[in-house]
N, C-alpha and C. Protein backbone atom coordinates (compact mmCIF):
# COMPACT_ATOMS: atom_id res chain seq x y z
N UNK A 1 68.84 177.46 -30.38
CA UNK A 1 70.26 177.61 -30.19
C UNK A 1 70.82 178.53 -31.28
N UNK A 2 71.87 179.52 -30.70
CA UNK A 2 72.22 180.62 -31.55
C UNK A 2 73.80 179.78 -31.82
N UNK A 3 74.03 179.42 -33.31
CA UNK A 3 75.19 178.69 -33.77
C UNK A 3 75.93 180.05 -34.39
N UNK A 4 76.70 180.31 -34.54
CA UNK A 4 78.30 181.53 -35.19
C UNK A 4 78.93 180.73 -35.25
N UNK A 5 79.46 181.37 -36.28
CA UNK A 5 81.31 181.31 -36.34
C UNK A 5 82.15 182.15 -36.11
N UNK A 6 83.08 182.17 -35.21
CA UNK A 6 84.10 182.84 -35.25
C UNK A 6 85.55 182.91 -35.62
N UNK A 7 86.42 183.45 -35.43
CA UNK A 7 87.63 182.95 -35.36
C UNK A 7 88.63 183.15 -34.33
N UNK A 8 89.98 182.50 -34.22
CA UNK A 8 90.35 183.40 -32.99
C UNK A 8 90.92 185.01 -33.20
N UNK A 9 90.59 185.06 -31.63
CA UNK A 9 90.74 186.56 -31.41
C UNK A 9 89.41 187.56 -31.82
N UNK A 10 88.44 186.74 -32.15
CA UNK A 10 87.06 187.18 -32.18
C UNK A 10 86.18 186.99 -31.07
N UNK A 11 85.36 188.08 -30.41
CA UNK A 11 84.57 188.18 -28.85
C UNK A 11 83.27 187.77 -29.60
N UNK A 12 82.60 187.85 -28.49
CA UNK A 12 80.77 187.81 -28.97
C UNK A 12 80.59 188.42 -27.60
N UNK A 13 79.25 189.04 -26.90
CA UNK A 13 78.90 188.96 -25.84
C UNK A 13 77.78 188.84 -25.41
N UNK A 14 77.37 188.20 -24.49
CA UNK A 14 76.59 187.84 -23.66
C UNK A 14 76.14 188.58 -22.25
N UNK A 15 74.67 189.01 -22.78
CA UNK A 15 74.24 190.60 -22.03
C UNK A 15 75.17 191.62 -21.87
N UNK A 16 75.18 192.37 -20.91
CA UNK A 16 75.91 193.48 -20.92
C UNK A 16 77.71 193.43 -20.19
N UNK A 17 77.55 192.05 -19.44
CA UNK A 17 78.62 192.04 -18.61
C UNK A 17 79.21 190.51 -18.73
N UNK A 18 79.25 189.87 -20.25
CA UNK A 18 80.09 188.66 -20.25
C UNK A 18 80.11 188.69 -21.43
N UNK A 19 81.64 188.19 -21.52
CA UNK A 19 81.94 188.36 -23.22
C UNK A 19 82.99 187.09 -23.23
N UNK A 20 82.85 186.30 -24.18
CA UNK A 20 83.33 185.14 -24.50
C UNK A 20 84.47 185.29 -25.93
N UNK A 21 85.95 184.89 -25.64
CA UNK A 21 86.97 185.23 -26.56
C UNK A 21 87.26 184.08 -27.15
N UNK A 22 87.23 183.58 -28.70
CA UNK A 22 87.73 182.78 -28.97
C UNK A 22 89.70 182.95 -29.23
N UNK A 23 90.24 182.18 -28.08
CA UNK A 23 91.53 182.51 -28.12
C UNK A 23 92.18 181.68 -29.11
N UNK A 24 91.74 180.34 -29.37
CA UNK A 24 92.85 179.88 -30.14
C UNK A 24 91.90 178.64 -30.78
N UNK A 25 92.10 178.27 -31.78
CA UNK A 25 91.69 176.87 -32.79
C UNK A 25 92.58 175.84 -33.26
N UNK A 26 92.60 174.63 -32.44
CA UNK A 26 93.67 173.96 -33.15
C UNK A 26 93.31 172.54 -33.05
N UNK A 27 92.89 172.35 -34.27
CA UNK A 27 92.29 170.89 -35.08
C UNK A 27 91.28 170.70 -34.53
N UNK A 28 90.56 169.52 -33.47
CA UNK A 28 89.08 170.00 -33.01
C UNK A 28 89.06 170.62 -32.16
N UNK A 29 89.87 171.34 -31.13
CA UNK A 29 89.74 172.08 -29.75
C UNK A 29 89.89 173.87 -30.41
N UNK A 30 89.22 173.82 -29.90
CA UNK A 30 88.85 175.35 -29.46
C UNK A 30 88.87 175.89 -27.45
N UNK A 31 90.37 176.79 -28.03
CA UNK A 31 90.16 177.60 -26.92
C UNK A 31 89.45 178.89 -26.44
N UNK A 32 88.95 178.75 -25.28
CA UNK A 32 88.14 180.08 -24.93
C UNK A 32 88.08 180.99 -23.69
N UNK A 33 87.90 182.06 -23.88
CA UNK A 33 88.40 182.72 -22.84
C UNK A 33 87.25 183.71 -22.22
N UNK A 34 86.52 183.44 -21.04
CA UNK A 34 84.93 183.74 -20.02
C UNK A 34 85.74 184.99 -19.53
N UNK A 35 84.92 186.39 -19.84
CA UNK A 35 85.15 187.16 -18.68
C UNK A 35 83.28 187.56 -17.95
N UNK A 36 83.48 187.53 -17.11
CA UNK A 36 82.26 187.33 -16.46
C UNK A 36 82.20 188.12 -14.87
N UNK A 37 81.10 188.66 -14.47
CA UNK A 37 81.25 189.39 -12.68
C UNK A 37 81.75 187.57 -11.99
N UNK A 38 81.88 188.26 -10.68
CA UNK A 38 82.89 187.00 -10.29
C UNK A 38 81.53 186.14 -9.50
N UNK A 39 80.37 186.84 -9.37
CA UNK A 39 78.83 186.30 -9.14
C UNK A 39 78.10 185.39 -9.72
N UNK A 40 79.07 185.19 -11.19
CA UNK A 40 78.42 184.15 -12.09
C UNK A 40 79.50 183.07 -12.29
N UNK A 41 78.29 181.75 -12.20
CA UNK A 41 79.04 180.78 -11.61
C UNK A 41 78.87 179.99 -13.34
N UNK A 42 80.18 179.38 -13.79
CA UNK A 42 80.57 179.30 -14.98
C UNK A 42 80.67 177.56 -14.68
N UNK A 43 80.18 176.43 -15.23
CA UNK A 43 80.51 175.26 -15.10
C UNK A 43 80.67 174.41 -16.48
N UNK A 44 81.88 173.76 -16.40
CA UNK A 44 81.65 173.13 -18.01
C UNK A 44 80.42 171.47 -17.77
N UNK A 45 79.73 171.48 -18.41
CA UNK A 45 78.54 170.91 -18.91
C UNK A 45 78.75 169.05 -18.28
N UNK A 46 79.89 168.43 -18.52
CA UNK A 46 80.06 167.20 -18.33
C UNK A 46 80.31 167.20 -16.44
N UNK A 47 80.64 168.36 -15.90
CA UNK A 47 80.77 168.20 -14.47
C UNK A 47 79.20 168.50 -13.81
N UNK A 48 78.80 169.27 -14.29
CA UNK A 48 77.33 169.59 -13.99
C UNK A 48 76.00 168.29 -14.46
N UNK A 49 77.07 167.91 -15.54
CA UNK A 49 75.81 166.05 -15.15
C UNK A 49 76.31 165.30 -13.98
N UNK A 50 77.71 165.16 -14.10
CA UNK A 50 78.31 164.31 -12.84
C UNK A 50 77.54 164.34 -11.57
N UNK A 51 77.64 166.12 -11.35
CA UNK A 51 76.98 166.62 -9.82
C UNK A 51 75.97 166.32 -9.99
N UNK A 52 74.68 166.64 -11.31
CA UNK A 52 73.94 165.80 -11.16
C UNK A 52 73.17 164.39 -10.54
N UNK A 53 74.06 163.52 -11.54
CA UNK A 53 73.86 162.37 -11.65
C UNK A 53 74.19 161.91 -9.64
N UNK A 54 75.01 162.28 -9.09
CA UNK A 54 75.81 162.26 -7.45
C UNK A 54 74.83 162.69 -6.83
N UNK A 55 73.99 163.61 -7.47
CA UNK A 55 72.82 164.27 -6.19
C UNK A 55 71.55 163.04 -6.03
N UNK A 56 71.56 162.85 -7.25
CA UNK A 56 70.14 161.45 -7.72
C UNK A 56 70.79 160.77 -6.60
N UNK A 57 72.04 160.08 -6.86
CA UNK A 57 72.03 159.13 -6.51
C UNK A 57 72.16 158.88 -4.66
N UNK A 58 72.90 160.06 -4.30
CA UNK A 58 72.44 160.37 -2.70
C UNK A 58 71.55 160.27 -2.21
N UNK A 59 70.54 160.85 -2.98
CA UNK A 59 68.14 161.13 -2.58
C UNK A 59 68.30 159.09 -2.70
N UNK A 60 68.69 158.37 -3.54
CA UNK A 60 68.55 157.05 -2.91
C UNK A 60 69.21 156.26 -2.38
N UNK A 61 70.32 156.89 -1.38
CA UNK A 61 71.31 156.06 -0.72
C UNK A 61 70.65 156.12 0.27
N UNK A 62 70.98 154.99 1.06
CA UNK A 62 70.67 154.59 2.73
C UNK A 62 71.07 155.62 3.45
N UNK A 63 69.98 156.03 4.38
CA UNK A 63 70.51 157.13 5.42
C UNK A 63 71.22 156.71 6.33
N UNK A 64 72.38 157.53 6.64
CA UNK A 64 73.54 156.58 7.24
C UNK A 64 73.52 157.29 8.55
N UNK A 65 72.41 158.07 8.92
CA UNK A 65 72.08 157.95 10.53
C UNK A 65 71.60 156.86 10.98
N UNK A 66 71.31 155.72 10.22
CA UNK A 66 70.41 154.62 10.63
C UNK A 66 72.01 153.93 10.72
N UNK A 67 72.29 153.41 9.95
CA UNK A 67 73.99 153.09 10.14
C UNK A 67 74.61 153.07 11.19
N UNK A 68 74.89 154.66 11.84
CA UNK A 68 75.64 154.98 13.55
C UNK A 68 74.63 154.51 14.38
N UNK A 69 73.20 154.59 14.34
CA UNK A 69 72.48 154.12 15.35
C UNK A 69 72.32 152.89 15.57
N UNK A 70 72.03 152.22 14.69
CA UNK A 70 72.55 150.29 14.39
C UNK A 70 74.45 149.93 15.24
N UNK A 71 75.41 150.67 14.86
CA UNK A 71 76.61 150.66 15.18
C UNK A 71 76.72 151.14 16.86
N UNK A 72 76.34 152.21 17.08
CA UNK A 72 76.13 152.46 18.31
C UNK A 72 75.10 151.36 19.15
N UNK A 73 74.60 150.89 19.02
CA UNK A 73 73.68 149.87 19.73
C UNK A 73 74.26 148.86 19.80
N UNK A 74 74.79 148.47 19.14
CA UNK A 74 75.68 147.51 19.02
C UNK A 74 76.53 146.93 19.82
N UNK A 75 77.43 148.59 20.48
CA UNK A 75 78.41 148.70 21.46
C UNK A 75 78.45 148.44 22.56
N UNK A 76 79.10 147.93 23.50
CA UNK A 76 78.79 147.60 24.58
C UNK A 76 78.58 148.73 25.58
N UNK A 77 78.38 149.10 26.59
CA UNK A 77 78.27 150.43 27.60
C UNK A 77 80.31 150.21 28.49
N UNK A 78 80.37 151.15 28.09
CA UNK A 78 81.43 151.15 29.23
C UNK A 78 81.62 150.46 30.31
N UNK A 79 82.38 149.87 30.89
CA UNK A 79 82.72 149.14 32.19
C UNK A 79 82.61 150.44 33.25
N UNK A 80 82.07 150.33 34.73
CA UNK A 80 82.44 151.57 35.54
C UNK A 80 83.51 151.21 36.15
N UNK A 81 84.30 151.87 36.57
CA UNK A 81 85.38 151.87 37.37
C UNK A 81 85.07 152.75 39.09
N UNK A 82 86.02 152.36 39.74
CA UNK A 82 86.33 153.60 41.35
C UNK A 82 86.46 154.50 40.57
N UNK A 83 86.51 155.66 41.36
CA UNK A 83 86.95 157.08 41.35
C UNK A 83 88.62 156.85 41.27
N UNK A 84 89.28 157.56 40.46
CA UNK A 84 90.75 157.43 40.50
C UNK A 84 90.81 156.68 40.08
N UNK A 85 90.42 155.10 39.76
CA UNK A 85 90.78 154.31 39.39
C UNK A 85 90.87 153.95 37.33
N UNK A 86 92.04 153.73 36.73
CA UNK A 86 92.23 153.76 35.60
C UNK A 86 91.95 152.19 35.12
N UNK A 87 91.03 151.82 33.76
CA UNK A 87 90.71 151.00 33.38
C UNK A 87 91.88 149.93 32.79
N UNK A 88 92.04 149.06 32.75
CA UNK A 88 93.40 148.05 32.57
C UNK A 88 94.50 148.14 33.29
N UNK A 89 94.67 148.54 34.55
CA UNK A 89 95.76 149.06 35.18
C UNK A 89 95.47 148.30 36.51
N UNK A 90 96.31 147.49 37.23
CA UNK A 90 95.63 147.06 38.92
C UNK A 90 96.74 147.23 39.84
């Protein structure tokens, strides 16, 4: 890991086509400012475990086609009716 210091209003960049601005410092937050092609996909770190952690846990959720097919079986078949003729109506 490459650690700097900067300050604000100081860039660094990253390869040829992303450059990272420190805009502002105030007590522990640091603001920052990504310019980047609009191709690169920028995620802050605590959402990218989340999605993580949501994908795990999908690969072991119950497949919930088994669910509608259990639910659907379940159901009774339609009543037939006459031709023309409307269901609850005599």
């Amino acid at each position: 890991m490459l650690v700097l210091s900067r300050k604000a209003g100081e860039v660094l960049f990253i390869g040829k086509d992303i450059s990272v601005e420190i805009l502002s410092v105030e007590g522990d937050r640091v603001r920052i400012g990504i310019t980047a092609p609009k191709e690169t996909r920028i995620f802050r770190k605590e959402l990218m475990d989340a999605t993580i952690e949501t994908n795990k846990s999908a690969i072991n959720a119950p497949d919930v086609r088994l669910f509608f097919a259990a639910a659907a079986a379940q159901q009774k078949a339609p009543e037939e009716t006459a031709q023309g003729e409307v269901p609850g109506e005599s």
